[in-house]
Protein backbone atom coordinates (compact mmCIF):
# COMPACT_ATOMS: atom_id res chain seq x y z
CA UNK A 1 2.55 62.15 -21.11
CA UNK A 2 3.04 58.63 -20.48
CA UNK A 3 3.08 56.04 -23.78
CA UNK A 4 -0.11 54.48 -21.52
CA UNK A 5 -1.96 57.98 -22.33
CA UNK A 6 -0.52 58.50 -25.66
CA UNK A 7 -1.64 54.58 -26.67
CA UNK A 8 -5.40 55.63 -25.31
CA UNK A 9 -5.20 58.95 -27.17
CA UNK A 10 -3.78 57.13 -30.54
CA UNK A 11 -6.71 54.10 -30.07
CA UNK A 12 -9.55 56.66 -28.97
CA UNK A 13 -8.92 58.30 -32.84
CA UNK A 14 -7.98 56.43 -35.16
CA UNK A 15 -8.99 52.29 -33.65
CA UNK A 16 -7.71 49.15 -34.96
CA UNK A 17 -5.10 51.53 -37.08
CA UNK A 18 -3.04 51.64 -33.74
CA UNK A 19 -2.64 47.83 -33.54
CA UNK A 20 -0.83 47.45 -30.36
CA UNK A 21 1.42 48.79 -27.49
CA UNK A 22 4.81 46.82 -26.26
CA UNK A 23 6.39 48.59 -23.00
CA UNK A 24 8.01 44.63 -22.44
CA UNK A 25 11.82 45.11 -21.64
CA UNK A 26 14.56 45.01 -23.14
CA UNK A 27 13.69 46.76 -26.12
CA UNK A 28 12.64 50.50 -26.06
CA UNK A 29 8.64 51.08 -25.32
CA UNK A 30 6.65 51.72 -28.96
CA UNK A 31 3.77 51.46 -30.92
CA UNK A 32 3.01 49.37 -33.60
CA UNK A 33 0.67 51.61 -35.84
CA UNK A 34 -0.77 50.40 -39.54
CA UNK A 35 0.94 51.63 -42.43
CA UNK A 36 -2.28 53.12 -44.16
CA UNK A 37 -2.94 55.69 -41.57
CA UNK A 38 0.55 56.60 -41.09
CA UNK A 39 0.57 60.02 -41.67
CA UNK A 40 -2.68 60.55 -39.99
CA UNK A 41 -1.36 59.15 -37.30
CA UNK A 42 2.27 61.27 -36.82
CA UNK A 43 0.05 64.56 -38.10
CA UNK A 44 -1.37 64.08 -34.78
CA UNK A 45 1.27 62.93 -32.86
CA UNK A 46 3.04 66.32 -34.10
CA UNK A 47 -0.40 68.61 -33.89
CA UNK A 48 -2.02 67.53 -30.53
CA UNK A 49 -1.66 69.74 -27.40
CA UNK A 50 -0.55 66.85 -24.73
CA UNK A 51 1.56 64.65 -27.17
CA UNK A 52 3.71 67.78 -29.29
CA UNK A 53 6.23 65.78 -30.68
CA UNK A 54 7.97 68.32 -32.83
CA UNK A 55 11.23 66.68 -33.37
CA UNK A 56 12.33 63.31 -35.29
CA UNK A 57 15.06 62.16 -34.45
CA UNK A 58 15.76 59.10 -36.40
CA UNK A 59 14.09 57.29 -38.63
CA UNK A 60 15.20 53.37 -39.87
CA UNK A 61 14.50 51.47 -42.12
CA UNK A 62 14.59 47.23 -41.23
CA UNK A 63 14.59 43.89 -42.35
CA UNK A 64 12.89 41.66 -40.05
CA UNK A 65 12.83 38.93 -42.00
CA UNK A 66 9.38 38.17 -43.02
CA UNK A 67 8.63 41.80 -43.71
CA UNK A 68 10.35 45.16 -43.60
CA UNK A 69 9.70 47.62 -41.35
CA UNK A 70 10.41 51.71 -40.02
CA UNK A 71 11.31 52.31 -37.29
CA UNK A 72 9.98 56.22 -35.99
CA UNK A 73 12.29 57.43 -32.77
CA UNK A 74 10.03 60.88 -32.27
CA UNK A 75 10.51 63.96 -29.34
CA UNK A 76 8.57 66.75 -28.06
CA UNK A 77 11.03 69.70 -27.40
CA UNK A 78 8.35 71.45 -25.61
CA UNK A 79 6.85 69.17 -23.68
CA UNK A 80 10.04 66.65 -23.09
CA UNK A 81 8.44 63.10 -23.73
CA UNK A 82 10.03 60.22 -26.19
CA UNK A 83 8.13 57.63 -27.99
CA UNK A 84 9.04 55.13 -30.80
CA UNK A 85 6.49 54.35 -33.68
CA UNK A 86 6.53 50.95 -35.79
CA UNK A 87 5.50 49.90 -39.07
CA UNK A 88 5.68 47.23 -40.56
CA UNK A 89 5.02 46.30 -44.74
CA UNK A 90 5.46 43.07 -46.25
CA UNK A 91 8.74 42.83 -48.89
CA UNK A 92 6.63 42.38 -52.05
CA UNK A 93 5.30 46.11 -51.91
CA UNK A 94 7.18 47.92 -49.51
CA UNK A 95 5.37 51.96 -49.54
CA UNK A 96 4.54 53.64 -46.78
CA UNK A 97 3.53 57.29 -46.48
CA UNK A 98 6.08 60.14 -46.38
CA UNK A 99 6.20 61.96 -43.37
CA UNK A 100 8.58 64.25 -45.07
CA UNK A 101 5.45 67.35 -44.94
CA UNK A 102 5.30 66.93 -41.14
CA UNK A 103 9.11 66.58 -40.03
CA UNK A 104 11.15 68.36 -42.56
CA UNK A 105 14.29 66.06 -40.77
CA UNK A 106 12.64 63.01 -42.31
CA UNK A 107 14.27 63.82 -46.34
CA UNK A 108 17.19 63.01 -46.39
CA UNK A 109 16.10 59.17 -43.77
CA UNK A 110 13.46 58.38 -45.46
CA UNK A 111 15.68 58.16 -48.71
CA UNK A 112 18.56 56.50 -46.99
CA UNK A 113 15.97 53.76 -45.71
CA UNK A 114 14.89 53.07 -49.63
CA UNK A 115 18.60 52.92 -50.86
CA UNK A 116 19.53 50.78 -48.08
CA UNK A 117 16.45 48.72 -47.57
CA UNK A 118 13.73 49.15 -50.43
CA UNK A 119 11.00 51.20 -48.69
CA UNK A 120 9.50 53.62 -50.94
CA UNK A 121 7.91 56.48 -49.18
CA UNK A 122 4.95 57.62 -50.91
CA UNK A 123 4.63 61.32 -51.19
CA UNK A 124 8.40 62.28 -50.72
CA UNK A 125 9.21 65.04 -53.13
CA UNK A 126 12.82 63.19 -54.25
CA UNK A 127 12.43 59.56 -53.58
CA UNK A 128 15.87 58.78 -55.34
CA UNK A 129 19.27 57.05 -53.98
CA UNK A 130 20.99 59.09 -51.52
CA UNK A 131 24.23 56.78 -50.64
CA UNK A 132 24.53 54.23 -53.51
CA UNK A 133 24.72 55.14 -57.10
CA UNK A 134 21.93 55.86 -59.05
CA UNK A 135 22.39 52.46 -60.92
CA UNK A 136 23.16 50.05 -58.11
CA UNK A 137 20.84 47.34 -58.37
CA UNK A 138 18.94 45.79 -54.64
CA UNK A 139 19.31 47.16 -51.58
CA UNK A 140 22.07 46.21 -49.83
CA UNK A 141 20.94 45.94 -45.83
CA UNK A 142 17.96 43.49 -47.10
CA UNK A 143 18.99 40.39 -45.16
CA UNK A 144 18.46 37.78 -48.48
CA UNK A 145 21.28 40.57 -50.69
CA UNK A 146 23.82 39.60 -52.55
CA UNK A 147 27.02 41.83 -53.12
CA UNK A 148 27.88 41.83 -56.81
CA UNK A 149 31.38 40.47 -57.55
CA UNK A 150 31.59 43.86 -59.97
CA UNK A 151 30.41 47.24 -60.12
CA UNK A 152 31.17 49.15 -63.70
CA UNK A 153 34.45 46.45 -64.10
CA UNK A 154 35.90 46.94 -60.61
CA UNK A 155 36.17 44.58 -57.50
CA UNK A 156 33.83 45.14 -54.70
CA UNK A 157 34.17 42.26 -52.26
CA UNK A 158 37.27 42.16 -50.11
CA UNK A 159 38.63 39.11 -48.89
């Protein structure tokens, strides 16, 4: 199916939820979808018979400046189509909903995206640090972070 059908499909259900479609070049085809009916939204992508996407392939977690934002790059083994999912959150309360229950492969991103960027996943059954210790303090891909001079008395920048 082409992202045309699956956009008509996605707006037919769910409405303003699916807030727009962007097939303008360079950047890959996706669409932007509101946070609060995420999981909805990717239950069906998953579930229905002419969209099947069983497989995620990535999922990133971004700093766009104003906001923060995932990134969902999704496949359907069975039926062989791509499409990329956006959300975006603003940076004061960054949650969106785990879609841990639907793609089993999102675990282990979704916690990489909230040590690295500060998205908590709501939902997700360990939503703990998964590359930076426990104690590390901000989030270290956020465009406005700081590296610490220190971490437990030892250097961390290199010059």
């Amino acid at each position: 199916m082409e992202l045309n059908g699956i956009y008509q499909l996605l707006k037919d259900k769910f409405g303003d939820a699916v807030i727009e479609m962007n097939d303008q070049l360079p950047v890959d085809p996706f669409i932007l979808i509101s946070p609060e009916k995420l999981f909805d939204i990717c239950h069906t992508l998953r579930d229905h018979e002419q969209m099947q996407f069983d497989y995620l392939m990535s999922l990133s977690g971004m700093d766009n400046g104003e906001n923060l934002g995932v990134v969902y790059h999704l496949y359907s083994m069975t039926l062989k189509h791509k499409l990329v999912v956006k959300v975006a959150v603003p940076k004061d309360e960054p949650v969106v909903s785990s879609v841990e229950r639907i793609w089993k492969s999102a675990d282990w991103h979704e916690r990489e995206a909230y040590d690295l960027v500060g998205i908590s996943f709501e939902g997700h059954h360990n939503m703990i640090r998964i590359l930076c210790p426990y104690d590390w303090e901000g989030y270290p891909l956020r465009k406005d972070y700081v590296t610490p001079e220190t971490y437990h008395g030892m250097k961390i920048g290199y010059e």
